[in-house]
Protein backbone atom coordinates (compact mmCIF):
# COMPACT_ATOMS: atom_id res chain seq x y z
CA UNK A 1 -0.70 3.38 6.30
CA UNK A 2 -1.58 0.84 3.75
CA UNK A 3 -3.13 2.31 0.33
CA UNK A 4 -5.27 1.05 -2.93
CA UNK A 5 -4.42 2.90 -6.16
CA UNK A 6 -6.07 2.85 -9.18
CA UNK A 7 -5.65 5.35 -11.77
CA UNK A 8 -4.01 7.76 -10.09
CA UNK A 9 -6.80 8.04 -7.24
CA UNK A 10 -6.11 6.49 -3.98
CA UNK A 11 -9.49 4.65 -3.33
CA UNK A 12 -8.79 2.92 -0.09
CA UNK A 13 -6.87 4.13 2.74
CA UNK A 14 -6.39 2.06 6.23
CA UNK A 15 -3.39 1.66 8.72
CA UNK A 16 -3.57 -1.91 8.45
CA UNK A 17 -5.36 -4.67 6.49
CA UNK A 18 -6.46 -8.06 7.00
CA UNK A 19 -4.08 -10.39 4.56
CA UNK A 20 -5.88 -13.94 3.22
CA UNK A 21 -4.00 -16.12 0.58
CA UNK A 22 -1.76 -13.14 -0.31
CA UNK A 23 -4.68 -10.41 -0.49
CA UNK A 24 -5.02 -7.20 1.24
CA UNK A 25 -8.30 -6.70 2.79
CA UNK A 26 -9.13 -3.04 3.42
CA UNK A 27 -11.31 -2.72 6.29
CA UNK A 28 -14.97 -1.23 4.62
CA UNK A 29 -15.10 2.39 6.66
CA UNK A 30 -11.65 2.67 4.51
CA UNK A 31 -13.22 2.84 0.93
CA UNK A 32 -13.68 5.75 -0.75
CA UNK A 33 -16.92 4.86 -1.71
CA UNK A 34 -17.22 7.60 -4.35
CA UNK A 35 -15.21 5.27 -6.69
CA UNK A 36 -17.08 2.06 -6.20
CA UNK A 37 -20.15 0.76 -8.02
CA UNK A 38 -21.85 -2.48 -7.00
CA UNK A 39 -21.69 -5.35 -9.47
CA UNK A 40 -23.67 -7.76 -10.42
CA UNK A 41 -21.03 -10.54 -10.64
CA UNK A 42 -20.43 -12.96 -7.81
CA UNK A 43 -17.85 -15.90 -7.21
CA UNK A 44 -17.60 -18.62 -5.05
CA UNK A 45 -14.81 -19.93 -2.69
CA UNK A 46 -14.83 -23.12 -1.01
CA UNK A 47 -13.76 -21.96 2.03
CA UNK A 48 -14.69 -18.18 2.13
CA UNK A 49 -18.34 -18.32 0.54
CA UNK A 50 -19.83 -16.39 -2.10
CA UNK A 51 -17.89 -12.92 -2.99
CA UNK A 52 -19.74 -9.88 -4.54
CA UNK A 53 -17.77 -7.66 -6.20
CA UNK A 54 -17.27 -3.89 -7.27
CA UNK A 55 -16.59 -1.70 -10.52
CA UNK A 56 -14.42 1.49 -9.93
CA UNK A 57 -14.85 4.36 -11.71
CA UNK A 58 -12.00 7.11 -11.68
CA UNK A 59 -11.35 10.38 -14.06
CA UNK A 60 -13.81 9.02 -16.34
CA UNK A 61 -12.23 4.98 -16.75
CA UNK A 62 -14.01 2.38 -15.44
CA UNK A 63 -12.30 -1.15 -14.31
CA UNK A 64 -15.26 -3.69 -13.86
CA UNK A 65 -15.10 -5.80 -10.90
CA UNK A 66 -12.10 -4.90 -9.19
CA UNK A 67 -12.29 -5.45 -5.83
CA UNK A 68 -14.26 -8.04 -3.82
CA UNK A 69 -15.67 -8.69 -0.49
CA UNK A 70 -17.59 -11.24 1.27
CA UNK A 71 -20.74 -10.06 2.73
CA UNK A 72 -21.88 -13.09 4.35
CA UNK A 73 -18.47 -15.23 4.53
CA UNK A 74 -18.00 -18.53 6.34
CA UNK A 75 -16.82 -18.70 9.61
CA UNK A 76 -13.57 -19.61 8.59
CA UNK A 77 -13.24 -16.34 6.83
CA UNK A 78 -15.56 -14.07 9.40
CA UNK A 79 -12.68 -11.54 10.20
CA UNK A 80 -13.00 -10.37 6.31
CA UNK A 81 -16.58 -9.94 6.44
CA UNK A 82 -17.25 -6.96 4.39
CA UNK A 83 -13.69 -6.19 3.71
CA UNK A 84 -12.34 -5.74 0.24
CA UNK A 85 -10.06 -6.69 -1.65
CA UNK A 86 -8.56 -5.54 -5.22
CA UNK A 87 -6.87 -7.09 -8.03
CA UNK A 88 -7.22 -6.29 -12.36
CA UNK A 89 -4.40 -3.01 -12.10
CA UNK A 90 -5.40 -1.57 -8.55
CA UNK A 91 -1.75 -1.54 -6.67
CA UNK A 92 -1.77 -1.68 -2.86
CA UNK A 93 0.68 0.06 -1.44
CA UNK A 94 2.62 1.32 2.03
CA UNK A 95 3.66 0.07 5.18
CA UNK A 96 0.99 -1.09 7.95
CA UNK A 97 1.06 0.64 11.32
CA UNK A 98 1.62 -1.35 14.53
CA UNK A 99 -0.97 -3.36 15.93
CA UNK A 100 -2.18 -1.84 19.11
CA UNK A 101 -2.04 -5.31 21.11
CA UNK A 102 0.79 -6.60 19.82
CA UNK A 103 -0.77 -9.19 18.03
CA UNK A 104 -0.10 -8.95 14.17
CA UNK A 105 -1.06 -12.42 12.75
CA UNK A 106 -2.74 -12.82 9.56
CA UNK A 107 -3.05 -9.32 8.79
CA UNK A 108 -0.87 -6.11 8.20
């Protein structure tokens, strides 16, 4: 099972994620989206498109714009759509489970 922590509080839990230049993407059904405020910050990738991002907010600390996703991404990128990614402190953690067909490239 493949975890995102961030102070203390595991906010994303999946058995596997979808890995793009070196970045876990949890799958969205995985947040826990009790942690996660939108943001009003966006970014742009060449290849991916434009990525909207969230705040977290655990125990009373907030971490602006932690983790990203890309609602409406290229086709190049489509098997992220809507998955999210985290960076700025938020460790991802564990080991991904087996891939039910076999097939485990590009993500874990």
């Amino acid at each position: 099972m493949m975890r995102a922590v961030w102070n203390g509080a595991v906010i994303a839990e999946a058995p596997r994620t979808v890995v793009v230049e070196g970045n876990h993407y949890f799958p969205p059904e995985s947040l826990r989206r009790e942690y996660f405020t939108e943001s009003r910050t966006r970014s742009v990738c060449f290849w991916k498109g434009i990525a909207r991002y969230y705040s977290l907010q655990v125990a009373g600390l907030t971490n602006p714009d932690a983790a990203w996703y890309y609602p409406r991404p290229s086709p190049l990128a489509r098997r992220i759509k809507d998955h999210v990614a985290f960076w700025q402190g938020v460790r991802v953690e564990g080991t991904p489970e087996s891939a039910q067909d076999g097939s485990r490239c590009g993500s874990t």
